[in-house]
Protein backbone atom coordinates (compact mmCIF):
# COMPACT_ATOMS: atom_id res chain seq x y z
CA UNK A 1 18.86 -15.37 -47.53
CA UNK A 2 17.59 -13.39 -50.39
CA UNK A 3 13.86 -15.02 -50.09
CA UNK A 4 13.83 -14.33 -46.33
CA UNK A 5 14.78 -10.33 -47.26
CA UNK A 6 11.59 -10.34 -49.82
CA UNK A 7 9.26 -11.67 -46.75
CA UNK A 8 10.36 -9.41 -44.41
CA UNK A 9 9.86 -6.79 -47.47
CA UNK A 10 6.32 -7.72 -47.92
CA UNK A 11 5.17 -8.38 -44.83
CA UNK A 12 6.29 -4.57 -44.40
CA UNK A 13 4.84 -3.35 -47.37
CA UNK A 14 1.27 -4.78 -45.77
CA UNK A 15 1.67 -2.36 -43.19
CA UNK A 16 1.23 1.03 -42.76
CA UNK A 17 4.36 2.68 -42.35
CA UNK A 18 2.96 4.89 -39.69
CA UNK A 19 4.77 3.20 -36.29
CA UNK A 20 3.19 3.78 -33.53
CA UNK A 21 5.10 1.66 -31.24
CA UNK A 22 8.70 1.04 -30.58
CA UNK A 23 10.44 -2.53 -30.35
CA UNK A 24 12.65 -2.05 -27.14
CA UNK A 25 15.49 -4.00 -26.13
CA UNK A 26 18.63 -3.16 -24.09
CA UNK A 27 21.77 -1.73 -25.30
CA UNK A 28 24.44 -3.84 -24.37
CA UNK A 29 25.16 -7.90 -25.66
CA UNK A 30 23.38 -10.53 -23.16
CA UNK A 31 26.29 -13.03 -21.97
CA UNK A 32 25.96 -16.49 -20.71
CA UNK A 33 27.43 -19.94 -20.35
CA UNK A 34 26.91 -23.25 -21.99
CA UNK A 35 24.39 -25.06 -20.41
CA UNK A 36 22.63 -22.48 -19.11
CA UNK A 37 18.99 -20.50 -20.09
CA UNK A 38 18.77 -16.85 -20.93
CA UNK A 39 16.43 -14.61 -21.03
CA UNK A 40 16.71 -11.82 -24.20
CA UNK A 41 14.53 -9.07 -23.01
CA UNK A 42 12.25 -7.30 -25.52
CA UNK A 43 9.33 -5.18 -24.90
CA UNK A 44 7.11 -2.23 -26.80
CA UNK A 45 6.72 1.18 -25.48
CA UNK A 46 4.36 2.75 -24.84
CA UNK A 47 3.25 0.02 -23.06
CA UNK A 48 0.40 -2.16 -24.91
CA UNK A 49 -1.29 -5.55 -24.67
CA UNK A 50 0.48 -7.45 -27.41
CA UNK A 51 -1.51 -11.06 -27.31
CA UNK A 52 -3.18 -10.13 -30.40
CA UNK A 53 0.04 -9.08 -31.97
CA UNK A 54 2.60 -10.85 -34.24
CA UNK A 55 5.66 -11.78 -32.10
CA UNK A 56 8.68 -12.93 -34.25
CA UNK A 57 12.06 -13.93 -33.14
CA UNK A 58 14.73 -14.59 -35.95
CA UNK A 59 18.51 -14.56 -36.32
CA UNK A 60 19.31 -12.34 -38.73
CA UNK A 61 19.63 -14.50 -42.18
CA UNK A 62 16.92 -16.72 -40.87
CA UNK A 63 13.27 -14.51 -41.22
CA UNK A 64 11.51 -17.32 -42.18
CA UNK A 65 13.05 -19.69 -40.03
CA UNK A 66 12.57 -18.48 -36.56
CA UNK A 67 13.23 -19.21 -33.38
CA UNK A 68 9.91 -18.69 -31.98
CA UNK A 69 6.56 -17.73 -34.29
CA UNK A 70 3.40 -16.37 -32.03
CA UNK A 71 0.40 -15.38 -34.11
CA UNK A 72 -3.39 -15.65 -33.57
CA UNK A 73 -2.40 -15.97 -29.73
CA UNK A 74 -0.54 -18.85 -29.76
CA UNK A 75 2.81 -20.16 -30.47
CA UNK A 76 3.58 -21.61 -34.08
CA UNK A 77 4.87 -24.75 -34.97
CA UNK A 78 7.19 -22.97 -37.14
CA UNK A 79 10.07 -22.75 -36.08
CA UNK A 80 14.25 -23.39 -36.52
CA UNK A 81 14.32 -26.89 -35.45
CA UNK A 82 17.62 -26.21 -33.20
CA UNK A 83 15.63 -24.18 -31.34
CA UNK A 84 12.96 -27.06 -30.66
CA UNK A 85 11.56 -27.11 -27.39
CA UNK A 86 14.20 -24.67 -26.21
CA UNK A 87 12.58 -21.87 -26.75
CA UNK A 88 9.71 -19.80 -25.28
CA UNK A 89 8.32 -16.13 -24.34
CA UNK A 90 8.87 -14.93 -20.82
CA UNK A 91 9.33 -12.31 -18.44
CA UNK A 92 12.43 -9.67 -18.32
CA UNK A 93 11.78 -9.44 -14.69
CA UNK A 94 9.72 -10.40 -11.54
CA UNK A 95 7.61 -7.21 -12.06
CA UNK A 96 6.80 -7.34 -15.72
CA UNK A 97 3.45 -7.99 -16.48
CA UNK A 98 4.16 -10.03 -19.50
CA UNK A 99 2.54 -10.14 -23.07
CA UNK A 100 -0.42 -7.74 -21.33
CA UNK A 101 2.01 -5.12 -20.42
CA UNK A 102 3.67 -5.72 -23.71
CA UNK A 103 6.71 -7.77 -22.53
CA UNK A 104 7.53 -10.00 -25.77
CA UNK A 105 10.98 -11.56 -24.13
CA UNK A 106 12.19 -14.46 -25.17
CA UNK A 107 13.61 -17.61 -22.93
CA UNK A 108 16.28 -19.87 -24.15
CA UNK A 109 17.49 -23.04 -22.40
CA UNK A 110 20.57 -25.54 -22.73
CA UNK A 111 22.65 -23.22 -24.23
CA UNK A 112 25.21 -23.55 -26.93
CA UNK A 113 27.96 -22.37 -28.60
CA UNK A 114 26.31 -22.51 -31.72
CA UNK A 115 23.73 -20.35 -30.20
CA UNK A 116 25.84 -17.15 -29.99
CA UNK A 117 24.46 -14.70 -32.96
CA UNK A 118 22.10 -11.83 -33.43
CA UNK A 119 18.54 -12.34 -32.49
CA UNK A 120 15.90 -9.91 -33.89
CA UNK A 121 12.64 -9.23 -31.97
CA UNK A 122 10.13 -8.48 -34.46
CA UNK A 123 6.44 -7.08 -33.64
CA UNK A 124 4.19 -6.28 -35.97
CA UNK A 125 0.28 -4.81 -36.03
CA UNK A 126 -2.48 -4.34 -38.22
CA UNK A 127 -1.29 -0.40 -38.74
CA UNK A 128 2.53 -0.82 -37.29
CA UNK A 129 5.63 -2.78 -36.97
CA UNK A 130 9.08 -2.58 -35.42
CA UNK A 131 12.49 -4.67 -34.69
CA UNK A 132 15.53 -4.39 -32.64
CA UNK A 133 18.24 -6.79 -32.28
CA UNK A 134 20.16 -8.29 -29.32
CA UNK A 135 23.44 -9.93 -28.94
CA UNK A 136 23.98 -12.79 -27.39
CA UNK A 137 28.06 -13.83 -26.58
CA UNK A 138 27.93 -17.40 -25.21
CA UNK A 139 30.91 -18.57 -23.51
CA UNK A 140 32.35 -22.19 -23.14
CA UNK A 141 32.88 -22.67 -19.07
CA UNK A 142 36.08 -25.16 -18.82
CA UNK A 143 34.72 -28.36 -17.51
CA UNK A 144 38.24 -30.27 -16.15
CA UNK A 145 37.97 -32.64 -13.78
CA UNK A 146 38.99 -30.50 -10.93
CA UNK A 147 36.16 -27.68 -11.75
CA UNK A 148 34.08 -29.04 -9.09
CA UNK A 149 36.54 -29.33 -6.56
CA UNK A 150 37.40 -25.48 -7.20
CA UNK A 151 33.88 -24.27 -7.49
CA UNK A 152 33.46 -25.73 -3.83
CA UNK A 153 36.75 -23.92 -2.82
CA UNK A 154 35.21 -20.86 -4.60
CA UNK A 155 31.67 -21.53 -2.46
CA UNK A 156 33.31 -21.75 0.85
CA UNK A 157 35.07 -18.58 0.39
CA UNK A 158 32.15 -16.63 -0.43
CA UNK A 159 30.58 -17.86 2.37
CA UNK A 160 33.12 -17.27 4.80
CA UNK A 161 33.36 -13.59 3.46
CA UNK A 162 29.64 -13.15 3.33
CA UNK A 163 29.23 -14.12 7.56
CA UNK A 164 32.45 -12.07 8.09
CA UNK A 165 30.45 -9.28 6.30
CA UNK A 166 27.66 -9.80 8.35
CA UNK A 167 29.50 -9.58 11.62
CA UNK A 168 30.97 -6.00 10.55
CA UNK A 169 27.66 -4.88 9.80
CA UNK A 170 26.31 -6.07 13.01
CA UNK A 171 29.18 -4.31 15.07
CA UNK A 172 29.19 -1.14 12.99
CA UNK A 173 25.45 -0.77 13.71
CA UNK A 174 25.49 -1.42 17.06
CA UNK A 175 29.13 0.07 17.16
CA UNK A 176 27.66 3.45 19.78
CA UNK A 177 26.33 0.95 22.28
CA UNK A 178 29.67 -1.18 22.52
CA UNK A 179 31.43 2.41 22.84
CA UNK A 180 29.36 4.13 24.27
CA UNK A 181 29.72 7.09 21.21
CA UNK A 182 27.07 8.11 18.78
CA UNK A 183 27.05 7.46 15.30
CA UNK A 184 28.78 9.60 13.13
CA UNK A 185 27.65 11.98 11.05
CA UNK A 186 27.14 10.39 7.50
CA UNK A 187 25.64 11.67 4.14
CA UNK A 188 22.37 10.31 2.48
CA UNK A 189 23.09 6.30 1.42
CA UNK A 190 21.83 5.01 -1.99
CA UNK A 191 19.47 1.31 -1.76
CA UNK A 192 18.49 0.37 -4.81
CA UNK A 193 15.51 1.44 -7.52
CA UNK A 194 12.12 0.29 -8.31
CA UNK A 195 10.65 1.25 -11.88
CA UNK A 196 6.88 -0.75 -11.72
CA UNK A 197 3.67 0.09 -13.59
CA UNK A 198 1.11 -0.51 -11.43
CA UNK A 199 -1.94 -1.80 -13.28
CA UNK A 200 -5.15 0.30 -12.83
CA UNK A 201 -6.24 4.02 -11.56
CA UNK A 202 -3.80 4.97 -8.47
CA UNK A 203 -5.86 6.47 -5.62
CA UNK A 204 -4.52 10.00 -5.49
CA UNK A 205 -7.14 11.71 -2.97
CA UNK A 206 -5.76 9.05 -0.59
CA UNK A 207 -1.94 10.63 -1.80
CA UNK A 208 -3.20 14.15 -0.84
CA UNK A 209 -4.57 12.76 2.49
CA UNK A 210 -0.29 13.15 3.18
CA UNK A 211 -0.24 16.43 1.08
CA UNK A 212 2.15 19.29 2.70
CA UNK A 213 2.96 22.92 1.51
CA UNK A 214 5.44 23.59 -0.31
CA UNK A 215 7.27 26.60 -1.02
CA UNK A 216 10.53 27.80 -2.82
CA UNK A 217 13.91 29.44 -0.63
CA UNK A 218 15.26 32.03 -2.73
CA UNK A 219 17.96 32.46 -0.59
CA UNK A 220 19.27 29.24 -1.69
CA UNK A 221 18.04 29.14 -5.33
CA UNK A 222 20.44 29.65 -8.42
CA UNK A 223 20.93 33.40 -9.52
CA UNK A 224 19.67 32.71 -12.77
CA UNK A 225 16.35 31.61 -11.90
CA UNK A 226 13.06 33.85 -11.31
CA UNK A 227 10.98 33.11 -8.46
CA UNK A 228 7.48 34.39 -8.03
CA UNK A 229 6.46 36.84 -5.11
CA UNK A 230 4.50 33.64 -3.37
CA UNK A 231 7.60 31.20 -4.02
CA UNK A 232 5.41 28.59 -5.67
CA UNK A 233 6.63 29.00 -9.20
CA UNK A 234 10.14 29.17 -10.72
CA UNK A 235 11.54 29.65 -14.23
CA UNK A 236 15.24 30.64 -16.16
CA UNK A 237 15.62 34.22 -15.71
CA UNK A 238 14.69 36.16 -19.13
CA UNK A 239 18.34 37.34 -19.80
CA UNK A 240 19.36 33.67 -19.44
CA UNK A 241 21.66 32.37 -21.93
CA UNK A 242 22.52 28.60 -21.59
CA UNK A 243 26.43 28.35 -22.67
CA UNK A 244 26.82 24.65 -22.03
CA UNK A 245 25.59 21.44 -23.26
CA UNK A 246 22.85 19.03 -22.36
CA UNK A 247 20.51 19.50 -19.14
CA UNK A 248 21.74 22.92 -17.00
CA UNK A 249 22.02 20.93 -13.90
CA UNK A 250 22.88 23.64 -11.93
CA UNK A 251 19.82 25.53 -12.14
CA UNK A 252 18.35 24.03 -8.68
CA UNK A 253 15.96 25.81 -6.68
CA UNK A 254 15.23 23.97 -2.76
CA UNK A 255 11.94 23.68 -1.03
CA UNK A 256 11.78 25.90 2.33
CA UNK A 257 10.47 22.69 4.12
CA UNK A 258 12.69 20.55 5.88
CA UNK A 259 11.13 16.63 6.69
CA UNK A 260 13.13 14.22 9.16
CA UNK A 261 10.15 12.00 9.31
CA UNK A 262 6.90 10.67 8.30
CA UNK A 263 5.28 11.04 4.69
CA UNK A 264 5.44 14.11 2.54
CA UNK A 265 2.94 14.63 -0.39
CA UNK A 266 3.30 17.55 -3.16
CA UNK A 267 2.42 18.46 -6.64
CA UNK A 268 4.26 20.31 -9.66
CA UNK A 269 1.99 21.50 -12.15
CA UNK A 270 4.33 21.31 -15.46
CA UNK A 271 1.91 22.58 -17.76
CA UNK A 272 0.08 26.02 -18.25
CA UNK A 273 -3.46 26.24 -20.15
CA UNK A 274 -3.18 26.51 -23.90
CA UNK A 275 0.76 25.63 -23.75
CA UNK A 276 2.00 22.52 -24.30
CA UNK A 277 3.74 20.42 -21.01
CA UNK A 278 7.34 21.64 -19.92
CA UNK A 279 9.77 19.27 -22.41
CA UNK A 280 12.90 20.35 -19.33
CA UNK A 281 12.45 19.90 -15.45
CA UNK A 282 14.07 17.90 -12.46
CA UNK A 283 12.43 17.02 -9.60
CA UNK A 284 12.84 15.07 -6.27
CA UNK A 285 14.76 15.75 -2.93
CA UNK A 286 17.96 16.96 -1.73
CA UNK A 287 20.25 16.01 1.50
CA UNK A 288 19.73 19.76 3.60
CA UNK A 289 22.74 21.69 2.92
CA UNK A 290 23.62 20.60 -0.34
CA UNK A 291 22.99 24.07 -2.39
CA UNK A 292 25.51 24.67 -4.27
CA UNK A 293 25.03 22.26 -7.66
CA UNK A 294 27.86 22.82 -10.47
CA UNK A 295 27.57 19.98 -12.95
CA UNK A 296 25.52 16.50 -13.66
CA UNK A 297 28.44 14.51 -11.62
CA UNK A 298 27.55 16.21 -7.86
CA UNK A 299 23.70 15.12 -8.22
CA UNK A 300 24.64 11.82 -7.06
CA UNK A 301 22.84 9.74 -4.55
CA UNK A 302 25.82 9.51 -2.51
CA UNK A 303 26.13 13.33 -2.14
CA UNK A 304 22.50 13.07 -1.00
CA UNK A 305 20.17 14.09 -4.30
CA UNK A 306 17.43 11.75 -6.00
CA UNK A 307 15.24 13.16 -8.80
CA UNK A 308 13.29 12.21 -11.95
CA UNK A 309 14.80 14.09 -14.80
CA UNK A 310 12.68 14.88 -18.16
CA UNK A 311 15.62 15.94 -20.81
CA UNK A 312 13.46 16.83 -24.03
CA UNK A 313 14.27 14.59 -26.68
CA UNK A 314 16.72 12.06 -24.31
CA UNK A 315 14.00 11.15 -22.59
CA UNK A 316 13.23 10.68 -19.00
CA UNK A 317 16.06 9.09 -16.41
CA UNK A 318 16.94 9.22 -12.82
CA UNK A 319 19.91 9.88 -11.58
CA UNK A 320 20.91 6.52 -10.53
CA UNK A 321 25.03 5.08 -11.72
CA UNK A 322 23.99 4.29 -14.45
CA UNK A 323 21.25 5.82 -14.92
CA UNK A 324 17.77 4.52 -15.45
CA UNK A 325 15.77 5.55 -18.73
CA UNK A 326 11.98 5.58 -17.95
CA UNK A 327 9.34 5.30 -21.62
CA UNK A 328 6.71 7.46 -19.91
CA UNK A 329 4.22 8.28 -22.24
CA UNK A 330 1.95 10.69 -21.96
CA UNK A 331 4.31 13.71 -20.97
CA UNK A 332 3.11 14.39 -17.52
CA UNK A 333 1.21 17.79 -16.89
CA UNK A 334 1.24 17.36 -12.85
CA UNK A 335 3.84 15.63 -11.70
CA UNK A 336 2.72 14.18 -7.92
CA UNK A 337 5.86 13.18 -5.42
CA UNK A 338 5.37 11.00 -2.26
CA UNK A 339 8.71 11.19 -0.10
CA UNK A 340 8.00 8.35 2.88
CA UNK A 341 11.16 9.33 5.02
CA UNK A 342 10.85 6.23 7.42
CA UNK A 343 11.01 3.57 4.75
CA UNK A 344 13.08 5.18 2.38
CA UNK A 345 10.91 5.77 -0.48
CA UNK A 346 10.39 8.33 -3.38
CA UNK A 347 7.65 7.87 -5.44
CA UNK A 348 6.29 9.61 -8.62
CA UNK A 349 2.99 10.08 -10.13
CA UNK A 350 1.29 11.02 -13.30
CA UNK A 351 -1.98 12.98 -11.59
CA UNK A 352 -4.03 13.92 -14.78
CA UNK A 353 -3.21 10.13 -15.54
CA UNK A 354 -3.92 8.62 -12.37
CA UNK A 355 -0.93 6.59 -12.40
CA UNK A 356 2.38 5.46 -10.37
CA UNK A 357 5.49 6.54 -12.18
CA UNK A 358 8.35 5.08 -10.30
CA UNK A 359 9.51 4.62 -6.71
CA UNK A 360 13.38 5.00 -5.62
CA UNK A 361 14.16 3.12 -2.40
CA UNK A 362 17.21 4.66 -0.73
CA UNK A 363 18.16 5.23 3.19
CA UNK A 364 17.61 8.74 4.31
CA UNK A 365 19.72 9.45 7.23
CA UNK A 366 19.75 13.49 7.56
CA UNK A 367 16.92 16.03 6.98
CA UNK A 368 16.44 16.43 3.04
CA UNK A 369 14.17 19.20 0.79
CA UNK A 370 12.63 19.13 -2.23
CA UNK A 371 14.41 19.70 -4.78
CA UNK A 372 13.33 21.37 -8.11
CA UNK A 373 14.99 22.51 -11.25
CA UNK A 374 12.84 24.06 -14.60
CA UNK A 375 15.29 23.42 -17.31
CA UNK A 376 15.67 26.22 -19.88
CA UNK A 377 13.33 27.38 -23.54
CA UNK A 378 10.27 26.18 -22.08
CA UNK A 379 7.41 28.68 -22.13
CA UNK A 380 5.37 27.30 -19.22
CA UNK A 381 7.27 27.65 -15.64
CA UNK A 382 7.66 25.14 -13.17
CA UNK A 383 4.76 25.57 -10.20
CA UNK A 384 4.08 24.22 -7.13
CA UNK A 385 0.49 23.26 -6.31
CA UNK A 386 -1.18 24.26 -3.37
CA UNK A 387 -3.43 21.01 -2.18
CA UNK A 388 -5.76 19.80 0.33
CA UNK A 389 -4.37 19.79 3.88
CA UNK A 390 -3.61 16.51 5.23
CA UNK A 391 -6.34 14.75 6.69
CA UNK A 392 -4.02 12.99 9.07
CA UNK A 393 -0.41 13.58 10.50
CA UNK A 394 2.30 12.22 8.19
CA UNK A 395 4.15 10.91 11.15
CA UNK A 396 1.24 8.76 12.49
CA UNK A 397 0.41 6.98 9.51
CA UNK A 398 2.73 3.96 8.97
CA UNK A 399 0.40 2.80 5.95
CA UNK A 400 3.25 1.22 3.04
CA UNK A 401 2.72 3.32 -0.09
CA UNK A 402 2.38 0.03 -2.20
CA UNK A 403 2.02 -3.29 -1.00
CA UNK A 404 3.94 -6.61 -2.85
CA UNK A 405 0.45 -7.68 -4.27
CA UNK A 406 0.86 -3.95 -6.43
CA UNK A 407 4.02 -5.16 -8.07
């Protein structure tokens, strides 16, 4: 144990201590069964090819006895001989773009029990280095001989609950035509979330091809904020004194605009010349109605609000349960958003980058508004951008934002 500290302490000491990437892995253990394979995730942000990089997973008395060794581009034969062709590096997901995009995950099959410990993904440079360690809990499935019979009991009832399910679905869409009644009124329903970097330069003259104006409603906007003359920019009122703690969620101003339909395309500029970028802002859209915003717990996708939130030093999340922590690095300067009503999509952009941020997928089912928010202490406000008017109607085009082949 003692020799395998000293390695780690001189392979360190070749480095510089300068780090200018950070070993990311998630918070909570990784569970799984005997038998099975596991994937630990692991990956480096900001994002960087890491083939020429040193990839090292250890437990944590065992440095120079890993699991898995890749150097020079290739995988080492040294390596914990329990571990022997059980091991490899894979994806964390169907849209990572592996060792390229810096995913350094590793895979481990046939599980056992004496597998459970702390594994330590280790990455390393020519000029920087970092670790983080996951947990891995592996539990011992019973294995009597009447498990099979009860995981076929278990099987049928599933599926007998998952056609029943389908049935009620069925009749609850179609539920106005059998009673001749329309649909009731319902709020804003929450899908699920996309977080993909899509590789190369994203084609933002196309995105302003969709671009509307956009303008604040001071009518609706929080007391505290300042709105210019031309409602495009907004800021925390001078006298301003933030009492509480963390982001002041209720500082919301709404767009004007109201969309039912089609494809909606604005920009945010978050930085003014010679300042540095806004560190505090919220954007995205809101259900129409929903103005009055007292804490973080009403900005909920089921009371009809989806944003991108940029916290200072927390970092930027969204506001899905939980919520999603995004490494986007550089700090955006204009923030571009996409809202495609008719297939349920939110999507972000970094303009002065070029590049797709994120896209939510939800179900919009009443009229919604853009939603904005500047945070507090900043010294640049939060402005809307007037672009280029749409080259064709929003509501004609039926063109998907990003096609599977983008993933």
């Amino acid at each position: 144990m003692l020799s395998s500290i000293i390695i780690a302490l001189v392979v360190n000491l070749l480095i510089e201590t300068s780090v200018s990437f950070t070993v990311v892995v998630p918070r909570d253990q990784i569970v799984a069964h005997v038998g099975s394979t596991v994937t630990l995730p692991c990956w480096i942000a900001p994002p960087e090819n890491a083939e020429a990089l040193e990839i090292r997973w250890y437990r944590h008395d065992q440095f120079s006895n890993p699991v898995l060794f890749y150097q020079h581009g290739k995988i080492q034969d040294i390596q914990e001989e329990s571990f022997r062709n059980r091991s490899s590096l894979t994806l964390r997901s169907d849209l990572s773009g592996g060792l390229k995009d810096g995913d350094v995950s590793l895979r481990l099959e046939k599980l056992r029990i004496q597998d459970e410990d702390s594994f330590y993904c280790y990455v390393s440079g020519e000029k920087s280095y970092d670790s983080s360690k996951v947990v891995l809990k592996v539990t011992d499935l019973p294995n009597s001989p009447d498990s099979s019979d009860l995981w076929k009991a278990l099987f049928f009832t599933i599926l007998i609950c998952a056609l029943l399910g389908l049935v009620g679905q069925i009749l609850y869409k179609y539920r106005h035509k059998l009673t001749g009644k329309q649909q009731a009124d319902q709020n804003c329903e929450y899908g699920v979330m996309n977080y993909r970097k899509v590789i190369g330069d994203e084609n933002i003259e196309e995105l302003r091809k969709q671009a509307v104006q956009i303008t604040i409603d001071p009518e609706h906007s929080h007391p505290d904020l300042k709105v210019s003359k031309d409602c495009k920019r907004v800021r925390d009122a001078p006298g301003y004194k933030h009492t509480g703690e963390g982001f002041p969620y209720q500082l919301c101003a709404f767009g004007a605009q109201t969309f039912t339909s089609g494809r909606h395309y604005w920009e945010v500029n978050l930085a003014r010349e010679n300042a540095p970028p806004k560190n505090y802002w919220l954007i995205g859209v809101a259900k129409h109605g929903t103005f009055s915003v007292k804490d973080r717990s009403a900005l909920t996708p089921s009371n009809g609000y989806w944003f991108l939130c940029s916290d200072g030093p927390n970092g930027f999340y969204t506001n899905s349960d939980p919520p999603v922590t995004l490494p986007l690095t550089p700090r955006p300067e204009r923030l571009g958003v996409l809202l495609d009503y008719d297939h349920g999509q939110l999507s972000f952009y970094n303009v002065k980058e070029r590049k797709h941020l994120l896209t939510m997928s939800s179900r919009f089912t009443r009229p919604v508004v853009p939603l904005f928010n500047p945070g507090v202490g900043d010294e640049s406000p939060l402005e809307i951008l007037d672009c280029p008017e749409p080259v064709e109607s929003a509501v004609e085009s039926s063109e998907p934002l990003l096609s599977s082949s983008d993933a």
